[in-house]
N, C-alpha and C. Protein backbone atom coordinates (compact mmCIF):
# COMPACT_ATOMS: atom_id res chain seq x y z
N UNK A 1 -15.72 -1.69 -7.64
CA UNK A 1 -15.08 -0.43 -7.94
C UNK A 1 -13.80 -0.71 -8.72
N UNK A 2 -13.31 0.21 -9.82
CA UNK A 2 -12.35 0.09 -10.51
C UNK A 2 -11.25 0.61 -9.97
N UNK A 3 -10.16 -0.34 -9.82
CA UNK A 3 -8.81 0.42 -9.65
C UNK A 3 -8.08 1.90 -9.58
N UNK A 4 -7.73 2.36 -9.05
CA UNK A 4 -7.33 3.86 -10.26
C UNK A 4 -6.10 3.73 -10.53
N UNK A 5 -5.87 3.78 -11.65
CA UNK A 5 -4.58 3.91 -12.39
C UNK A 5 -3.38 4.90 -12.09
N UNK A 6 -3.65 5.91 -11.35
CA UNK A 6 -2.67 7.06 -10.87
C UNK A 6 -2.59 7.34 -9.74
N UNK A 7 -2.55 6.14 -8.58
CA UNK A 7 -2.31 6.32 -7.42
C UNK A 7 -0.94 6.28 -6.81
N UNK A 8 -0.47 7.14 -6.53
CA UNK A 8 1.14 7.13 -6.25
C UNK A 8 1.52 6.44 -5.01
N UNK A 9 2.36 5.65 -4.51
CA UNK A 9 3.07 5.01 -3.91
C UNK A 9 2.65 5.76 -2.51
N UNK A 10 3.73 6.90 -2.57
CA UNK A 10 3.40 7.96 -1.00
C UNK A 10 2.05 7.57 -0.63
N UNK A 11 1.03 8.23 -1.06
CA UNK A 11 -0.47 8.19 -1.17
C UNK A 11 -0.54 6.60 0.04
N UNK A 12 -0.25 5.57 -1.15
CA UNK A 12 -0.66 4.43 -0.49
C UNK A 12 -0.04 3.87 0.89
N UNK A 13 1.19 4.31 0.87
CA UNK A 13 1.53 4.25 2.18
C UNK A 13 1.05 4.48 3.19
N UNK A 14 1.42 6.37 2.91
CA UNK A 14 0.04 6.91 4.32
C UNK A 14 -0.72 6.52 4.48
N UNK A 15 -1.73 5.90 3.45
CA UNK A 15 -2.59 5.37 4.30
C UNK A 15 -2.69 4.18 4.73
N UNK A 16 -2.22 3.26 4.61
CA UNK A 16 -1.55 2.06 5.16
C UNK A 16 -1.16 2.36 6.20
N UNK A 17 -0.28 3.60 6.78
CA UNK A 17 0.40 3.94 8.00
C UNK A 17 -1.32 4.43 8.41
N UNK A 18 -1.96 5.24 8.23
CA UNK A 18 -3.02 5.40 9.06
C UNK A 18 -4.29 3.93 9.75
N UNK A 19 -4.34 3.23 8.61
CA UNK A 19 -4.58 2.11 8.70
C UNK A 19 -4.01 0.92 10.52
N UNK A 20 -2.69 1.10 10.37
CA UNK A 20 -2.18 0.51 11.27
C UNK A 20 -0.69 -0.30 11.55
N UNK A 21 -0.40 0.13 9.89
CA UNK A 21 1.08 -0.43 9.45
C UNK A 21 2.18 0.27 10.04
N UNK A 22 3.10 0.06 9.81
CA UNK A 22 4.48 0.88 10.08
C UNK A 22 5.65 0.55 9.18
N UNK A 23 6.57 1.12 9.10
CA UNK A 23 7.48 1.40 7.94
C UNK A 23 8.32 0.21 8.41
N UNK A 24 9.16 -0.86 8.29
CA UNK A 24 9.47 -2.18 8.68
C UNK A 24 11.29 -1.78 8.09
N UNK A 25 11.34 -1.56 7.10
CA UNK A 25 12.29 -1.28 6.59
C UNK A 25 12.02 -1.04 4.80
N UNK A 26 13.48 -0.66 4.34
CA UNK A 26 13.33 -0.10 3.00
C UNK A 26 14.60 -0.68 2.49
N UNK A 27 14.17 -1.47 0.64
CA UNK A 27 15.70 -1.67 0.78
C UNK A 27 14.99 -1.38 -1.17
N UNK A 28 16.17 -0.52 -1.59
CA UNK A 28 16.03 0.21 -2.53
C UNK A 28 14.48 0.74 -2.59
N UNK A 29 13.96 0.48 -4.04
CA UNK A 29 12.65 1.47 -4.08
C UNK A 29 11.61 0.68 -3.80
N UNK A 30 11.85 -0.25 -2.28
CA UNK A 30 11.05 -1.17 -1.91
C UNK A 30 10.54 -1.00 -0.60
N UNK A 31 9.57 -0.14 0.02
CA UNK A 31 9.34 -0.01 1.24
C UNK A 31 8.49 -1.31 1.99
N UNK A 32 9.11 -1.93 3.01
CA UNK A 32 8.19 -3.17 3.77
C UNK A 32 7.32 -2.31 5.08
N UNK A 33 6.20 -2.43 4.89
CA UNK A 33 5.26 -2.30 5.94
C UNK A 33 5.07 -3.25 6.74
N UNK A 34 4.67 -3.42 8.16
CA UNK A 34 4.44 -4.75 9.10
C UNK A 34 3.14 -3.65 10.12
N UNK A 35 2.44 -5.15 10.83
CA UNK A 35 1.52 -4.47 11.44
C UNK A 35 1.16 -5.38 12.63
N UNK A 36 2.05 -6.34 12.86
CA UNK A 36 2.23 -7.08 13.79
C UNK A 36 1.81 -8.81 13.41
N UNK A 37 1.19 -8.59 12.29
CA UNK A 37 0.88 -9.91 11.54
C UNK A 37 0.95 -9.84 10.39
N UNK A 38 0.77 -9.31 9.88
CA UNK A 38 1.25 -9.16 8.40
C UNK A 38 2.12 -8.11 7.79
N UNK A 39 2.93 -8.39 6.41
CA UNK A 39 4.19 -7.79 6.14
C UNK A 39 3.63 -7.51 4.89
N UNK A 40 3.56 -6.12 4.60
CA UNK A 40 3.48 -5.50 2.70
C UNK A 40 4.63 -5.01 2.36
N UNK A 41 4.55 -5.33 1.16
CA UNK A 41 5.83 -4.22 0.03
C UNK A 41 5.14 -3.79 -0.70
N UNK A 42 5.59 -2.58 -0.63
CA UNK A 42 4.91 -1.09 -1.40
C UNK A 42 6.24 -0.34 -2.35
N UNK A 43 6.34 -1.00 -3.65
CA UNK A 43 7.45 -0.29 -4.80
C UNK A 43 7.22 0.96 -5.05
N UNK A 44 8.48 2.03 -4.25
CA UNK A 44 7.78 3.36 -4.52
C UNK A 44 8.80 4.36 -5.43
N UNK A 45 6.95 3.98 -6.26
CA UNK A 45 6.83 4.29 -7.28
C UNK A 45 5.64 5.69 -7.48
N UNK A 46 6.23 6.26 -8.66
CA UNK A 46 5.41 7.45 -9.16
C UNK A 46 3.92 7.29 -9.04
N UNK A 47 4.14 6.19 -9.48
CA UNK A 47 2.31 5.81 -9.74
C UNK A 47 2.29 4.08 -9.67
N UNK A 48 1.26 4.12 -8.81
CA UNK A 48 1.14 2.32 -9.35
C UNK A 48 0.33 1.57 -10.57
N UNK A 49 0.75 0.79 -10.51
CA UNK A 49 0.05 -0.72 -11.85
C UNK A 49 -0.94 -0.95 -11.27
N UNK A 50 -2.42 -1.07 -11.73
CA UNK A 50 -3.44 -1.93 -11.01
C UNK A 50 -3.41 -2.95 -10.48
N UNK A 51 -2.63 -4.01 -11.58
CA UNK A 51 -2.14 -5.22 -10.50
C UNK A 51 -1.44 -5.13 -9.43
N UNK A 52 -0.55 -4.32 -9.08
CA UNK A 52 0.61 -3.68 -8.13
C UNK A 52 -0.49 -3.34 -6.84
N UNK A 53 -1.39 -2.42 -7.15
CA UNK A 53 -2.16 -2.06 -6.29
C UNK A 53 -3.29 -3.32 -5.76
N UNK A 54 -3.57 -3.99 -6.76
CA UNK A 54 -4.38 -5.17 -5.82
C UNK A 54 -3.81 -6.50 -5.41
N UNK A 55 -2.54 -6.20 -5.65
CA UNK A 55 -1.34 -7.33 -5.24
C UNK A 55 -1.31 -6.57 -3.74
N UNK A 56 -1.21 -5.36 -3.66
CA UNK A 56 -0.95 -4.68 -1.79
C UNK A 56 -2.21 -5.11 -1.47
N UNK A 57 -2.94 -4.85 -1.83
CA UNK A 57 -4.62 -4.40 -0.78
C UNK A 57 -4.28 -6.10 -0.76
N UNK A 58 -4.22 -7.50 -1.46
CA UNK A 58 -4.79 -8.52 -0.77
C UNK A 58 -3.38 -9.54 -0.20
N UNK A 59 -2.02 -8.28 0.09
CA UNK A 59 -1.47 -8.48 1.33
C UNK A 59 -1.53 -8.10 2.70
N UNK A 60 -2.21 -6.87 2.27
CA UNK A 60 -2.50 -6.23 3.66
C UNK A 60 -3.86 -6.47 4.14
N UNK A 61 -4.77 -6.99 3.63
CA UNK A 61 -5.61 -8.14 3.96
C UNK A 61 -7.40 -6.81 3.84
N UNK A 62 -6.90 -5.77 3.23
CA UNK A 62 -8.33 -4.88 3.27
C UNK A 62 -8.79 -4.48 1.91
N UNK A 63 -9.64 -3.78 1.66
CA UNK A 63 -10.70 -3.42 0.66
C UNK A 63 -10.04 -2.21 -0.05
N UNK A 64 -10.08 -2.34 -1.40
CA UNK A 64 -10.28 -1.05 -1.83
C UNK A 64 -10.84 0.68 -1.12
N UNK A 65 -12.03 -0.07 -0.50
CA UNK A 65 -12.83 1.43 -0.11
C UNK A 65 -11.83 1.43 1.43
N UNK A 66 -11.69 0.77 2.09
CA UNK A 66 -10.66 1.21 3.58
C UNK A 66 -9.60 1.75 3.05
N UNK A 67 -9.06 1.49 2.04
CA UNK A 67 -7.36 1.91 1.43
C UNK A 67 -8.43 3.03 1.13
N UNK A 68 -8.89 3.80 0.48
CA UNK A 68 -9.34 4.96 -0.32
C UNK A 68 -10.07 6.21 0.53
N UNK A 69 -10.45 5.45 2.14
CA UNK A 69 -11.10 6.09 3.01
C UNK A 69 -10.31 6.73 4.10
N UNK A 70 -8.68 5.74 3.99
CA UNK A 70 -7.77 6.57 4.83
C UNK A 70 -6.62 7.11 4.02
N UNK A 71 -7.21 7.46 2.53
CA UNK A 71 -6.29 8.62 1.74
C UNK A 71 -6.47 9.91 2.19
């Protein structure tokens, strides 16, 4: 499956927070997620970069379709 190019930051969070993450801290337009083993940064941003977006999904260790299933 292809990336999508206009997925906004918020978006990816929530669902990261539905997922199992939690908000860790924020330091400028840099939100850190943690989930008891692993730590994401999510640049929030209007929209993300494809690379941006598959730089998160293979920190937070899941799939495209799990990130897209708890949007």
């Amino acid at each position: 499956m292809k990336l999508p190019r206009d997925l906004p930051a918020w978006k990816v969070i929530n669902a990261l927070k539905r997922i199992g993450f939690w908000v860790e801290k924020q330091e400028g337009s840099h939100i850190r997620l943690f989930n008891g083993k692993v730590r994401v940064t999510v640049p929030n941003h209007p929209s993300l970069a494809p690379g941006t977006l598959k730089s998160i999904l293979r920190q937070a260790g899941i799939t495209l379709e799990e990130l897209l299933a708890a949007i």
